[in-house]
PDB file of N, CA and C in Angstrom:
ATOM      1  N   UNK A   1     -69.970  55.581  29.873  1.00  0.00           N
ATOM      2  CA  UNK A   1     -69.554  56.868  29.354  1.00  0.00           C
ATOM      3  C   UNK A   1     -70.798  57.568  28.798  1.00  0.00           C
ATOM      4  N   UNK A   2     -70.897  59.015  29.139  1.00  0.00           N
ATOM      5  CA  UNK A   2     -71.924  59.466  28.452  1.00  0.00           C
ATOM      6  C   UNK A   2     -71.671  60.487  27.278  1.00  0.00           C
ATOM      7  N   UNK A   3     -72.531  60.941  26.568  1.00  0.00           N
ATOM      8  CA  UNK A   3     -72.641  61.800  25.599  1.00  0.00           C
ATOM      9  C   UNK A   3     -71.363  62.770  25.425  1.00  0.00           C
ATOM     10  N   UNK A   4     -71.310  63.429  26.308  1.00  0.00           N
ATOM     11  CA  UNK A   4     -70.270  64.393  26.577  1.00  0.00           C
ATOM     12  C   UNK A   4     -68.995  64.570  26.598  1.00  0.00           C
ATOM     13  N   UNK A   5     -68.612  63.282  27.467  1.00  0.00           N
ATOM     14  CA  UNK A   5     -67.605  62.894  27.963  1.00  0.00           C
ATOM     15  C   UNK A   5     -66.973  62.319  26.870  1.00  0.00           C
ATOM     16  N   UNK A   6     -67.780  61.144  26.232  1.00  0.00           N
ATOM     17  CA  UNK A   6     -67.236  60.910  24.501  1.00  0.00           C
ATOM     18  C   UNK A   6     -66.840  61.774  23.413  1.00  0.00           C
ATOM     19  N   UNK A   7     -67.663  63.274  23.374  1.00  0.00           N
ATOM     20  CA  UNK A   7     -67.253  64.009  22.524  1.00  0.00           C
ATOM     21  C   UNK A   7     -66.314  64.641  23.075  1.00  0.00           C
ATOM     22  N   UNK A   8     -65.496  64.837  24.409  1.00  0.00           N
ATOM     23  CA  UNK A   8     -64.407  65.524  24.882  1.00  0.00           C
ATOM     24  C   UNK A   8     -63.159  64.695  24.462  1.00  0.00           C
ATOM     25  N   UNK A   9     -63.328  63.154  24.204  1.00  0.00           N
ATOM     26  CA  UNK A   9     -62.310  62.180  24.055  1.00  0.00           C
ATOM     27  C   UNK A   9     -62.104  62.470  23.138  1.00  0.00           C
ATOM     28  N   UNK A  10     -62.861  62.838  22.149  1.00  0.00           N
ATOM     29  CA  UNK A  10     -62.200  63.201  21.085  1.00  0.00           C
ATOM     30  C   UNK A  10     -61.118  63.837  20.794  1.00  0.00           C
ATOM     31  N   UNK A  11     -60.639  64.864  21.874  1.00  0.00           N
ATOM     32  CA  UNK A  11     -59.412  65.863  21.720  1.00  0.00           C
ATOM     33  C   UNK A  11     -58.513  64.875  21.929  1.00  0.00           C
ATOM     34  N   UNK A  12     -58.356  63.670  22.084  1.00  0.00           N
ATOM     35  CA  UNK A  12     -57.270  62.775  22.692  1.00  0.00           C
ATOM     36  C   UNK A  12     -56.757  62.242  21.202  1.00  0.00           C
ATOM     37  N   UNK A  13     -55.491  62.431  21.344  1.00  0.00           N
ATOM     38  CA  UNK A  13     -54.862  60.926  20.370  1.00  0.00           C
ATOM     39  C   UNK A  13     -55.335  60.370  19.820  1.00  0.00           C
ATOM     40  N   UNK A  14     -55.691  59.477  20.799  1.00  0.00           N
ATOM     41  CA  UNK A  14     -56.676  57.706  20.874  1.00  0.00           C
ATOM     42  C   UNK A  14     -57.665  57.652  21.015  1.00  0.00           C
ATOM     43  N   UNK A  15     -58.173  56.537  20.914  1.00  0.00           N
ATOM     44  CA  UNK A  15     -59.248  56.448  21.526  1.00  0.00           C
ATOM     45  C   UNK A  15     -59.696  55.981  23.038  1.00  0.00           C
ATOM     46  N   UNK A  16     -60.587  55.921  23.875  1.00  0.00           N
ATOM     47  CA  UNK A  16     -60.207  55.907  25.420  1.00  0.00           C
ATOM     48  C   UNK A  16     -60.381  54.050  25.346  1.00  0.00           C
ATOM     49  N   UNK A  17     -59.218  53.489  26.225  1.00  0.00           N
ATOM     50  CA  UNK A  17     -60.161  52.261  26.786  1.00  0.00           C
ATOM     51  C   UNK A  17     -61.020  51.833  26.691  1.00  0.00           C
ATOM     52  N   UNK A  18     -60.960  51.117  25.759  1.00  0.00           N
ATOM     53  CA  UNK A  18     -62.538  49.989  26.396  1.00  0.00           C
ATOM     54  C   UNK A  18     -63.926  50.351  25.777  1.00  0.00           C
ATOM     55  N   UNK A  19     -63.640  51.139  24.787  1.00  0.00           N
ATOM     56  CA  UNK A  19     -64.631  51.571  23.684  1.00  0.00           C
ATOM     57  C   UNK A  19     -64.832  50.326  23.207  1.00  0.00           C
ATOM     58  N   UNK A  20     -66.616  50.240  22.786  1.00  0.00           N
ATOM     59  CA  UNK A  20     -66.711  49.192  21.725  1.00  0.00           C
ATOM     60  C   UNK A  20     -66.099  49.952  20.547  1.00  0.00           C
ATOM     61  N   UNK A  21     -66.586  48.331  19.392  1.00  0.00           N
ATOM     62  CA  UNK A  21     -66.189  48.935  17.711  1.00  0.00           C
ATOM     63  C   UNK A  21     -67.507  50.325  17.587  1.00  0.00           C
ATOM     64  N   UNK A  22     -67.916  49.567  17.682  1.00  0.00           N
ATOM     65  CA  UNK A  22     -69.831  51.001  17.547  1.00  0.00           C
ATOM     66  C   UNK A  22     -68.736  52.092  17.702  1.00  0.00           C
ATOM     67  N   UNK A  23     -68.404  52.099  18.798  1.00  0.00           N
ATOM     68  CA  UNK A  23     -67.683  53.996  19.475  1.00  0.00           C
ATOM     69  C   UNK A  23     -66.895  54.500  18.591  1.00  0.00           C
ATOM     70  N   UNK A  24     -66.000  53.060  18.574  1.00  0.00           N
ATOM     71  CA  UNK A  24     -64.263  53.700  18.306  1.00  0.00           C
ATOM     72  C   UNK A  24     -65.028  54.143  16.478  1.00  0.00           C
ATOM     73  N   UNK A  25     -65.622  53.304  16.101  1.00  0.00           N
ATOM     74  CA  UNK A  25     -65.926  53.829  14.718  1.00  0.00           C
ATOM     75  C   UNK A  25     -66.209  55.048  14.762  1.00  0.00           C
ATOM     76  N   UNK A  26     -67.172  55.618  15.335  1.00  0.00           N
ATOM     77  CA  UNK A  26     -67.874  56.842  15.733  1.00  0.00           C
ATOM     78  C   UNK A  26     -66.606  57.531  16.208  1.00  0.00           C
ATOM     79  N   UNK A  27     -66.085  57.361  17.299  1.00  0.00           N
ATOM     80  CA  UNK A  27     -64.780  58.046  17.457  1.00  0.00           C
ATOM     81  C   UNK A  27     -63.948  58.271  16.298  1.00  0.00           C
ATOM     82  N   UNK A  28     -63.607  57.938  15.753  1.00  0.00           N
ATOM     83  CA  UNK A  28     -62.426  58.318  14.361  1.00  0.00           C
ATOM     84  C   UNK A  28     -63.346  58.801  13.212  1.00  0.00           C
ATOM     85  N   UNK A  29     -64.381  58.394  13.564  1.00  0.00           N
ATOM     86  CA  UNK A  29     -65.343  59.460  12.477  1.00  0.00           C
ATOM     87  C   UNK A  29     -64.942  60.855  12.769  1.00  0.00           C
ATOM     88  N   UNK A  30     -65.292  61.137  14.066  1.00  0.00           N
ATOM     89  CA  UNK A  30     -65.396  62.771  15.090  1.00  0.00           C
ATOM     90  C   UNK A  30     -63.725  63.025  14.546  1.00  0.00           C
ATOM     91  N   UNK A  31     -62.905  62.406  14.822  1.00  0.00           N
ATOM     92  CA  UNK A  31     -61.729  62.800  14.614  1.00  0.00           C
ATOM     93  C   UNK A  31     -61.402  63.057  12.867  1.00  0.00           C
ATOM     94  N   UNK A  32     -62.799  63.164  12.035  1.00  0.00           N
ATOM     95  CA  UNK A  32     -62.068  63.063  10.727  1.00  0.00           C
ATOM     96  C   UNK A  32     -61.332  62.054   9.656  1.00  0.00           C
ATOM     97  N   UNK A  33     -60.736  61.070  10.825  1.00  0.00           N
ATOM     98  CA  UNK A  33     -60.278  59.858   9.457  1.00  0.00           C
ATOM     99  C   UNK A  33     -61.194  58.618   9.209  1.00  0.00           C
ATOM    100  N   UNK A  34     -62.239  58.790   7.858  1.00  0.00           N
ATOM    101  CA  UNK A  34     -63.087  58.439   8.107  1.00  0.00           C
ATOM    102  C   UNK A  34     -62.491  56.646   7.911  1.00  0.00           C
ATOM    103  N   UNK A  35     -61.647  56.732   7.102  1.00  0.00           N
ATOM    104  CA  UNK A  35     -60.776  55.520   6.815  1.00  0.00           C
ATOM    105  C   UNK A  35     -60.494  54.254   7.641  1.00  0.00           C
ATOM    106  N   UNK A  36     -59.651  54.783   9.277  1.00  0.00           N
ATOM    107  CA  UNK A  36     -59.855  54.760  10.135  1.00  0.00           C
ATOM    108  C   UNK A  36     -60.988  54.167  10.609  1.00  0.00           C
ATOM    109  N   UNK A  37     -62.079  54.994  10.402  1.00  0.00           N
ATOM    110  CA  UNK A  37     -63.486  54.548  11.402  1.00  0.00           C
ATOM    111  C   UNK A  37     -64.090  53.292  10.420  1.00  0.00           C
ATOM    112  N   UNK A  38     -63.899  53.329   9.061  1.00  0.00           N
ATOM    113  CA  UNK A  38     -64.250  52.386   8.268  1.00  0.00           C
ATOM    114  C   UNK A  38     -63.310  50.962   8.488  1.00  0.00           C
ATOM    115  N   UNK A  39     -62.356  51.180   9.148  1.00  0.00           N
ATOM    116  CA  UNK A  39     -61.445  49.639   9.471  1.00  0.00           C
ATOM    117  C   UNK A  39     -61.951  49.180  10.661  1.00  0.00           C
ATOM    118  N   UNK A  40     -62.953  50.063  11.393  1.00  0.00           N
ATOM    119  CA  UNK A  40     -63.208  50.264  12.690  1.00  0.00           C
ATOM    120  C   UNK A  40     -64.839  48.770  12.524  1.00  0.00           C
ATOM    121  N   UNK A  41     -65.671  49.438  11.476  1.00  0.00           N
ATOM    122  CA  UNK A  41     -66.540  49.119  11.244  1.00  0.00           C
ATOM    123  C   UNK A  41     -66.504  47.939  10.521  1.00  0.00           C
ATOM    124  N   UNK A  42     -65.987  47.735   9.542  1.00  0.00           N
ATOM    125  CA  UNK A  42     -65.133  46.343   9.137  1.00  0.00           C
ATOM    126  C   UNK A  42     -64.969  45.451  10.087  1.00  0.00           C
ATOM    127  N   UNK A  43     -64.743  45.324  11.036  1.00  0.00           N
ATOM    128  CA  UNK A  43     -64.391  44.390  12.212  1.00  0.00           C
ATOM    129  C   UNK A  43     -65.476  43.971  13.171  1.00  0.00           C
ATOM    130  N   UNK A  44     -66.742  44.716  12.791  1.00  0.00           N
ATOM    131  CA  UNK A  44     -67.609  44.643  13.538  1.00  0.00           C
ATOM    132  C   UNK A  44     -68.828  43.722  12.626  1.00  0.00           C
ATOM    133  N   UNK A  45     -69.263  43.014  12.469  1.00  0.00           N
ATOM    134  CA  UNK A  45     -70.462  42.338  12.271  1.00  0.00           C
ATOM    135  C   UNK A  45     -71.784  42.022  12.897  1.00  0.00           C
ATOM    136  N   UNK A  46     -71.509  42.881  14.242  1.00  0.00           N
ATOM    137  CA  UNK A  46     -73.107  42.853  14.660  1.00  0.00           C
ATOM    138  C   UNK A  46     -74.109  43.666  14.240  1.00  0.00           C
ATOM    139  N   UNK A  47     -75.156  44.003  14.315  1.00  0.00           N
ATOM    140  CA  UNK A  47     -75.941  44.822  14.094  1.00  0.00           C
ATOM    141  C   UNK A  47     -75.566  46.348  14.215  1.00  0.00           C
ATOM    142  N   UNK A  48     -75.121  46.747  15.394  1.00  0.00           N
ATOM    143  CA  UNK A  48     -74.786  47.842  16.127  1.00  0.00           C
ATOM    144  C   UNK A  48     -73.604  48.089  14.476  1.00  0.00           C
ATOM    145  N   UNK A  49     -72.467  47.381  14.671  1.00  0.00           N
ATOM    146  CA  UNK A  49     -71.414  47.574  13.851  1.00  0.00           C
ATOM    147  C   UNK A  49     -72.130  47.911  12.610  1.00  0.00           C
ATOM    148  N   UNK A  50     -73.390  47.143  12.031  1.00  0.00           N
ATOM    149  CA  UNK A  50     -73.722  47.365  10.639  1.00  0.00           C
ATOM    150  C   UNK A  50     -74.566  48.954  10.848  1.00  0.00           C
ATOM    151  N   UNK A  51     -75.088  49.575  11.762  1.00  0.00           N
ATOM    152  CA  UNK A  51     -75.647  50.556  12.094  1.00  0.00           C
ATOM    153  C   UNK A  51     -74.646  51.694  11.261  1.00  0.00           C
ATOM    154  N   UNK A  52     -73.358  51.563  12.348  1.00  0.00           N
ATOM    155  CA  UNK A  52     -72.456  52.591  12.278  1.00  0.00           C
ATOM    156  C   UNK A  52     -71.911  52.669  10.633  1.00  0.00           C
ATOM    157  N   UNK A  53     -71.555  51.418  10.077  1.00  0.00           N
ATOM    158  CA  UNK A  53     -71.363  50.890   8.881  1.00  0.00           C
ATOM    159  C   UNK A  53     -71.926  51.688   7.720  1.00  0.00           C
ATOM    160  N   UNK A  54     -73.490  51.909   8.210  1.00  0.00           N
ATOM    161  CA  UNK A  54     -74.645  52.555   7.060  1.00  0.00           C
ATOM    162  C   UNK A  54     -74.240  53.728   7.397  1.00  0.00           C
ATOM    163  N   UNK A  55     -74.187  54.753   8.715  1.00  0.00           N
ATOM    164  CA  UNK A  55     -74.016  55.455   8.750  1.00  0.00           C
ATOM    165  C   UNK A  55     -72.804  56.442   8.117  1.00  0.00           C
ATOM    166  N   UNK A  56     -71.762  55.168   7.814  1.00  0.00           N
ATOM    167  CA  UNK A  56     -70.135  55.662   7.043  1.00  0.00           C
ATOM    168  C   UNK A  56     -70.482  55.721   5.731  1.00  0.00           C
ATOM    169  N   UNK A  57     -71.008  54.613   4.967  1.00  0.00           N
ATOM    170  CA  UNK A  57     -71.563  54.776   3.830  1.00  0.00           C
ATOM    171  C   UNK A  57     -72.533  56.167   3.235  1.00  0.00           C
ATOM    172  N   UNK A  58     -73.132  56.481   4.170  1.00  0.00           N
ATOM    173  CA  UNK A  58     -74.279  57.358   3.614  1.00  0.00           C
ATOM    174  C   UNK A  58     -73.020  58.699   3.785  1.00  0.00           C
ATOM    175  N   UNK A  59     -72.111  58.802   4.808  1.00  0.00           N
ATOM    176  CA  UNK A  59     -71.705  60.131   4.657  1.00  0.00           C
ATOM    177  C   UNK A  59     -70.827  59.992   3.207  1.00  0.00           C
ATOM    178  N   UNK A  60     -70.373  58.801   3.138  1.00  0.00           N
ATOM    179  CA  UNK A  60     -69.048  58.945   1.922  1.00  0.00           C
ATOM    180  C   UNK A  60     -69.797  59.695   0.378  1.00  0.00           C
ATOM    181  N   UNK A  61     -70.492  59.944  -0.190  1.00  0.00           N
ATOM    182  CA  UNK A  61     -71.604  59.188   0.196  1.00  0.00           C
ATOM    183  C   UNK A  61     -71.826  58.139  -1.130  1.00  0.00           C
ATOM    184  N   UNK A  62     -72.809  57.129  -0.346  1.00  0.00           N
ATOM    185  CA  UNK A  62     -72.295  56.178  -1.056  1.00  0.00           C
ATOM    186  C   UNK A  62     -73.927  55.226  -0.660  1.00  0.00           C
ATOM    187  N   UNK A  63     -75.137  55.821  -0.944  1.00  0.00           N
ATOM    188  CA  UNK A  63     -76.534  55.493  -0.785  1.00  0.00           C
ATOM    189  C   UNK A  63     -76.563  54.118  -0.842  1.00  0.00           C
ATOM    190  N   UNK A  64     -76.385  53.808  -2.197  1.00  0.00           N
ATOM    191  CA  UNK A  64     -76.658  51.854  -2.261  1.00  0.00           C
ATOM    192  C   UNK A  64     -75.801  51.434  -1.411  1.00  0.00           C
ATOM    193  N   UNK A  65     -74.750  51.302  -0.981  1.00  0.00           N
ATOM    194  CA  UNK A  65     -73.801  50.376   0.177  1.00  0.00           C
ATOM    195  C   UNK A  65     -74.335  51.082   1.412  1.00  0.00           C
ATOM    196  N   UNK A  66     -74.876  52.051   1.633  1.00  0.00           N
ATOM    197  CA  UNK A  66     -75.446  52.081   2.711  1.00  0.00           C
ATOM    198  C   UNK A  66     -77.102  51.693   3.430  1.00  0.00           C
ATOM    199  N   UNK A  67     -77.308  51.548   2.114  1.00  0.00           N
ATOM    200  CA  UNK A  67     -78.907  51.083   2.127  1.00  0.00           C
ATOM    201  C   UNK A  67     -78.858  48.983   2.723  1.00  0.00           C
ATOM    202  N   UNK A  68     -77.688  48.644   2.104  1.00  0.00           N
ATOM    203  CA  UNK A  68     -77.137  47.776   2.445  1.00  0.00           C
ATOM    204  C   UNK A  68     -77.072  47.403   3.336  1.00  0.00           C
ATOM    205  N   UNK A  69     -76.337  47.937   4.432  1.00  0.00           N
ATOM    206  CA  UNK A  69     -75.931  48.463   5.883  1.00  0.00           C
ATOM    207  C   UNK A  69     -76.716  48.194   6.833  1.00  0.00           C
ATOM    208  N   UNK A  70     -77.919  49.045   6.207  1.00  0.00           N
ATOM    209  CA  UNK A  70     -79.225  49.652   7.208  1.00  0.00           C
ATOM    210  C   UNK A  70     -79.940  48.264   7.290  1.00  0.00           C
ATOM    211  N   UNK A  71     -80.019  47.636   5.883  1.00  0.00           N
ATOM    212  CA  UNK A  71     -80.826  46.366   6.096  1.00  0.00           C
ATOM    213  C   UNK A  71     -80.152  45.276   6.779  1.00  0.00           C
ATOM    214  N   UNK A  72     -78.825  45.296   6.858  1.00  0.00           N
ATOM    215  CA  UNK A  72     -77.836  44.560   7.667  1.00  0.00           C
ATOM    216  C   UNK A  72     -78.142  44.558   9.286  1.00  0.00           C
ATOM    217  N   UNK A  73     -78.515  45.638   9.484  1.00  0.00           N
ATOM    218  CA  UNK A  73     -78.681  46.286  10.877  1.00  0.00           C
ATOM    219  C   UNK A  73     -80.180  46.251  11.164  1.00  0.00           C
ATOM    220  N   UNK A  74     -80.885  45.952  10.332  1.00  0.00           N
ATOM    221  CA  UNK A  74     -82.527  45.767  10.245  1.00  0.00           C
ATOM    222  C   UNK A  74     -83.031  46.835  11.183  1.00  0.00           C
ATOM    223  N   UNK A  75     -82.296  48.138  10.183  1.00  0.00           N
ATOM    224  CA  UNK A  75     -82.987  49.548  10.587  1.00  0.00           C
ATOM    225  C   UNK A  75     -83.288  50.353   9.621  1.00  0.00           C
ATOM    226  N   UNK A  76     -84.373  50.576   9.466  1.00  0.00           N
ATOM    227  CA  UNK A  76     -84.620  51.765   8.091  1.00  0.00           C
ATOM    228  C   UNK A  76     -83.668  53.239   8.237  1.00  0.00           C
ATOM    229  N   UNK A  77     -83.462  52.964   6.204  1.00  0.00           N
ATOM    230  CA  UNK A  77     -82.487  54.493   6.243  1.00  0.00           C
ATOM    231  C   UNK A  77     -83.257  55.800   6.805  1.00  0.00           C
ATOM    232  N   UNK A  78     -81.825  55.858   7.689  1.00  0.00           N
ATOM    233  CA  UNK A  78     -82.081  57.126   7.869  1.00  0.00           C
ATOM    234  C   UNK A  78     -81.815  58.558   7.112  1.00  0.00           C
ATOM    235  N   UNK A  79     -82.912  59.573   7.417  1.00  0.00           N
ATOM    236  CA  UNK A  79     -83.223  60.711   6.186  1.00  0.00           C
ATOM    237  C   UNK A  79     -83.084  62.222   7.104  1.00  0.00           C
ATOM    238  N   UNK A  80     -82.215  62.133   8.534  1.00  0.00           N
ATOM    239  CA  UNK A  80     -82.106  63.123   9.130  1.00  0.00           C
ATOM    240  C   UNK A  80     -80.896  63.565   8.938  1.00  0.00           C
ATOM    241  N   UNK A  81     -80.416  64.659   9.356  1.00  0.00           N
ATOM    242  CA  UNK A  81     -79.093  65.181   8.750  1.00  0.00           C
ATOM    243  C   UNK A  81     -77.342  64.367   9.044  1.00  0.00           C
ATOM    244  N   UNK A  82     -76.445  64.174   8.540  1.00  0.00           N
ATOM    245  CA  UNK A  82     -75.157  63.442   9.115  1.00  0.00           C
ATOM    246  C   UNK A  82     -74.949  63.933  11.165  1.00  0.00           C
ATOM    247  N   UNK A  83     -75.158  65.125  10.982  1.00  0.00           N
ATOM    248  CA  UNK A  83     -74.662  64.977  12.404  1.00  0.00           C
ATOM    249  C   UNK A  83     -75.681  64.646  13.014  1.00  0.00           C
ATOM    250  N   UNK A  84     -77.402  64.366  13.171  1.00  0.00           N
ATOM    251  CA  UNK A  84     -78.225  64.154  13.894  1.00  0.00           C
ATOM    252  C   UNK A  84     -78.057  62.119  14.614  1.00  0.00           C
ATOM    253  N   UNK A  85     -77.810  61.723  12.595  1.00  0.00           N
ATOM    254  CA  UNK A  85     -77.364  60.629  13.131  1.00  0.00           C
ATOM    255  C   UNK A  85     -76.118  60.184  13.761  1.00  0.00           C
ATOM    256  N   UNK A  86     -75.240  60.817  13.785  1.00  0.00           N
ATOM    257  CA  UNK A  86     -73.815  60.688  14.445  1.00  0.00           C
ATOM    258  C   UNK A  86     -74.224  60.823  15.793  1.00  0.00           C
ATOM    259  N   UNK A  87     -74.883  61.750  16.755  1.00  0.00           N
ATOM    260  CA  UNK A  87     -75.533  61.860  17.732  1.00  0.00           C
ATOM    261  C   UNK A  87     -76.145  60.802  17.909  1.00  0.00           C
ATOM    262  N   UNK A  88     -77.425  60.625  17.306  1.00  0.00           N
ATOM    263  CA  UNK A  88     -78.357  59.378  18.221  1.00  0.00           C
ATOM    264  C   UNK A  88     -77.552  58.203  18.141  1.00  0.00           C
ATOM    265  N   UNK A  89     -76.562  57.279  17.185  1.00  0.00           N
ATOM    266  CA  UNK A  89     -75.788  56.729  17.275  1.00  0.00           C
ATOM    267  C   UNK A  89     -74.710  56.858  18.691  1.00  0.00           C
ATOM    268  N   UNK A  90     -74.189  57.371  18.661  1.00  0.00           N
ATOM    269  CA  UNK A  90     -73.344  57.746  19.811  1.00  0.00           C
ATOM    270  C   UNK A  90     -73.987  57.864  21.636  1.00  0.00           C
ATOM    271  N   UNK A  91     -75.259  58.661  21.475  1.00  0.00           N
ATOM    272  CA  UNK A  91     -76.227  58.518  22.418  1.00  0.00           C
ATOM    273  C   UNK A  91     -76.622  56.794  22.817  1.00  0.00           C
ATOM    274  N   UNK A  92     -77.221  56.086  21.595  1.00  0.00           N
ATOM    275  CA  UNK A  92     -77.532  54.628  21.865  1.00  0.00           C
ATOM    276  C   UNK A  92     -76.530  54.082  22.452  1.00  0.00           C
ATOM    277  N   UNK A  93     -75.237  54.463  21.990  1.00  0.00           N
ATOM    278  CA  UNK A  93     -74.003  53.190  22.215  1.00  0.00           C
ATOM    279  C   UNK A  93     -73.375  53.190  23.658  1.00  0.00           C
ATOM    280  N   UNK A  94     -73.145  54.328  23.876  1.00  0.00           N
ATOM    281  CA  UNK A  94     -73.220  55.439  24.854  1.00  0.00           C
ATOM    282  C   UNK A  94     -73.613  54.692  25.934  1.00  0.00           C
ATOM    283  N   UNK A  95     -74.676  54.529  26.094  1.00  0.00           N
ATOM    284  CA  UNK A  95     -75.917  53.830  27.410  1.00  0.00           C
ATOM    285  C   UNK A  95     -75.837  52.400  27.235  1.00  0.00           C
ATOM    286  N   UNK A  96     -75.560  51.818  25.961  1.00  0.00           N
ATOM    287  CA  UNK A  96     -75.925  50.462  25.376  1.00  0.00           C
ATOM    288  C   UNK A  96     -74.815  49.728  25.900  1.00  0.00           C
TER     289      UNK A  96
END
Protein backbone atom coordinates (compact mmCIF):
# COMPACT_ATOMS: atom_id res chain seq x y z
CA UNK A 1 0.00 0.00 0.00
CA UNK A 2 1.26 3.34 -0.67
CA UNK A 3 1.09 6.79 0.80
CA UNK A 4 -2.07 7.75 -0.75
CA UNK A 5 -4.01 5.01 -0.93
CA UNK A 6 -3.61 4.78 3.05
CA UNK A 7 -4.72 8.25 3.53
CA UNK A 8 -7.94 7.54 1.27
CA UNK A 9 -8.66 4.44 3.75
CA UNK A 10 -9.13 6.58 6.00
CA UNK A 11 -12.70 7.61 4.79
CA UNK A 12 -13.56 3.90 5.56
CA UNK A 13 -15.12 2.62 8.81
CA UNK A 14 -12.26 0.30 9.39
CA UNK A 15 -9.41 -0.20 8.90
CA UNK A 16 -8.33 -2.08 5.48
CA UNK A 17 -7.05 -5.75 5.77
CA UNK A 18 -4.00 -6.69 6.67
CA UNK A 19 -2.62 -3.48 8.09
CA UNK A 20 0.19 -3.91 10.48
CA UNK A 21 -0.18 -2.50 14.27
CA UNK A 22 2.45 0.48 12.95
CA UNK A 23 -0.65 1.41 10.34
CA UNK A 24 -3.72 0.58 12.08
CA UNK A 25 -2.20 2.83 14.96
CA UNK A 26 -1.50 5.52 12.48
CA UNK A 27 -4.82 4.75 10.95
CA UNK A 28 -7.10 5.59 14.00
CA UNK A 29 -4.80 8.33 14.73
CA UNK A 30 -5.97 9.94 11.01
CA UNK A 31 -9.39 8.98 12.03
CA UNK A 32 -9.15 11.05 15.34
CA UNK A 33 -9.64 8.37 18.11
CA UNK A 34 -6.50 8.70 19.44
CA UNK A 35 -7.58 6.09 22.19
CA UNK A 36 -8.18 3.68 19.69
CA UNK A 37 -4.72 4.12 18.03
CA UNK A 38 -3.21 3.96 21.61
CA UNK A 39 -4.82 0.22 22.14
CA UNK A 40 -3.42 -0.12 18.70
CA UNK A 41 0.10 0.65 19.92
CA UNK A 42 -0.18 -1.17 23.19
CA UNK A 43 -0.17 -4.42 21.37
CA UNK A 44 2.73 -3.75 19.54
CA UNK A 45 6.23 -4.18 21.15
CA UNK A 46 8.49 -3.96 18.36
CA UNK A 47 10.41 -1.14 17.58
CA UNK A 48 8.22 0.09 14.70
CA UNK A 49 5.19 -0.21 17.41
CA UNK A 50 7.43 1.80 19.99
CA UNK A 51 8.05 4.43 17.04
CA UNK A 52 4.34 5.01 16.56
CA UNK A 53 3.96 4.76 20.49
CA UNK A 54 6.41 8.03 20.88
CA UNK A 55 4.76 9.48 18.27
CA UNK A 56 1.08 9.15 20.36
CA UNK A 57 2.74 10.32 23.37
CA UNK A 58 4.33 13.45 22.04
CA UNK A 59 0.91 14.46 20.38
CA UNK A 60 -1.12 13.83 23.76
CA UNK A 61 1.18 15.63 24.78
CA UNK A 62 2.93 13.91 27.03
CA UNK A 63 7.13 14.59 26.37
CA UNK A 64 8.58 12.26 29.18
CA UNK A 65 6.45 9.01 28.08
CA UNK A 66 7.35 9.83 24.84
CA UNK A 67 10.93 10.39 25.20
CA UNK A 68 10.49 6.92 26.58
CA UNK A 69 9.11 5.56 23.42
CA UNK A 70 11.73 7.03 21.19
CA UNK A 71 14.43 5.31 23.28
CA UNK A 72 12.30 2.13 23.12
CA UNK A 73 12.44 2.41 19.39
CA UNK A 74 16.21 3.51 19.53
CA UNK A 75 15.26 6.66 17.58
CA UNK A 76 15.98 10.15 18.62
CA UNK A 77 13.00 12.56 19.50
CA UNK A 78 11.66 13.89 17.02
CA UNK A 79 11.42 18.00 16.85
CA UNK A 80 9.48 18.33 13.40
CA UNK A 81 5.93 19.24 13.39
CA UNK A 82 2.90 16.35 14.45
CA UNK A 83 1.86 15.99 10.95
CA UNK A 84 5.47 15.80 9.36
CA UNK A 85 5.96 12.92 11.65
CA UNK A 86 2.63 11.23 11.04
CA UNK A 87 3.79 11.30 7.33
CA UNK A 88 7.32 9.93 7.45
CA UNK A 89 5.90 7.31 9.82
CA UNK A 90 3.25 6.23 7.54
CA UNK A 91 5.64 6.65 4.41
CA UNK A 92 8.28 4.08 6.30
CA UNK A 93 5.52 1.57 7.17
CA UNK A 94 3.95 2.01 4.01
CA UNK A 95 7.04 0.41 1.94
CA UNK A 96 8.29 -1.49 5.15
Amino acid sequence: MDLESFRASVARAEPPEGLSLPLQTLWWDAKGDWSRAHECAQLDETPSGSAVHAYLHRKEPDPANARYWYNRADRPVVTTSLDAEWEALAIEFCQG
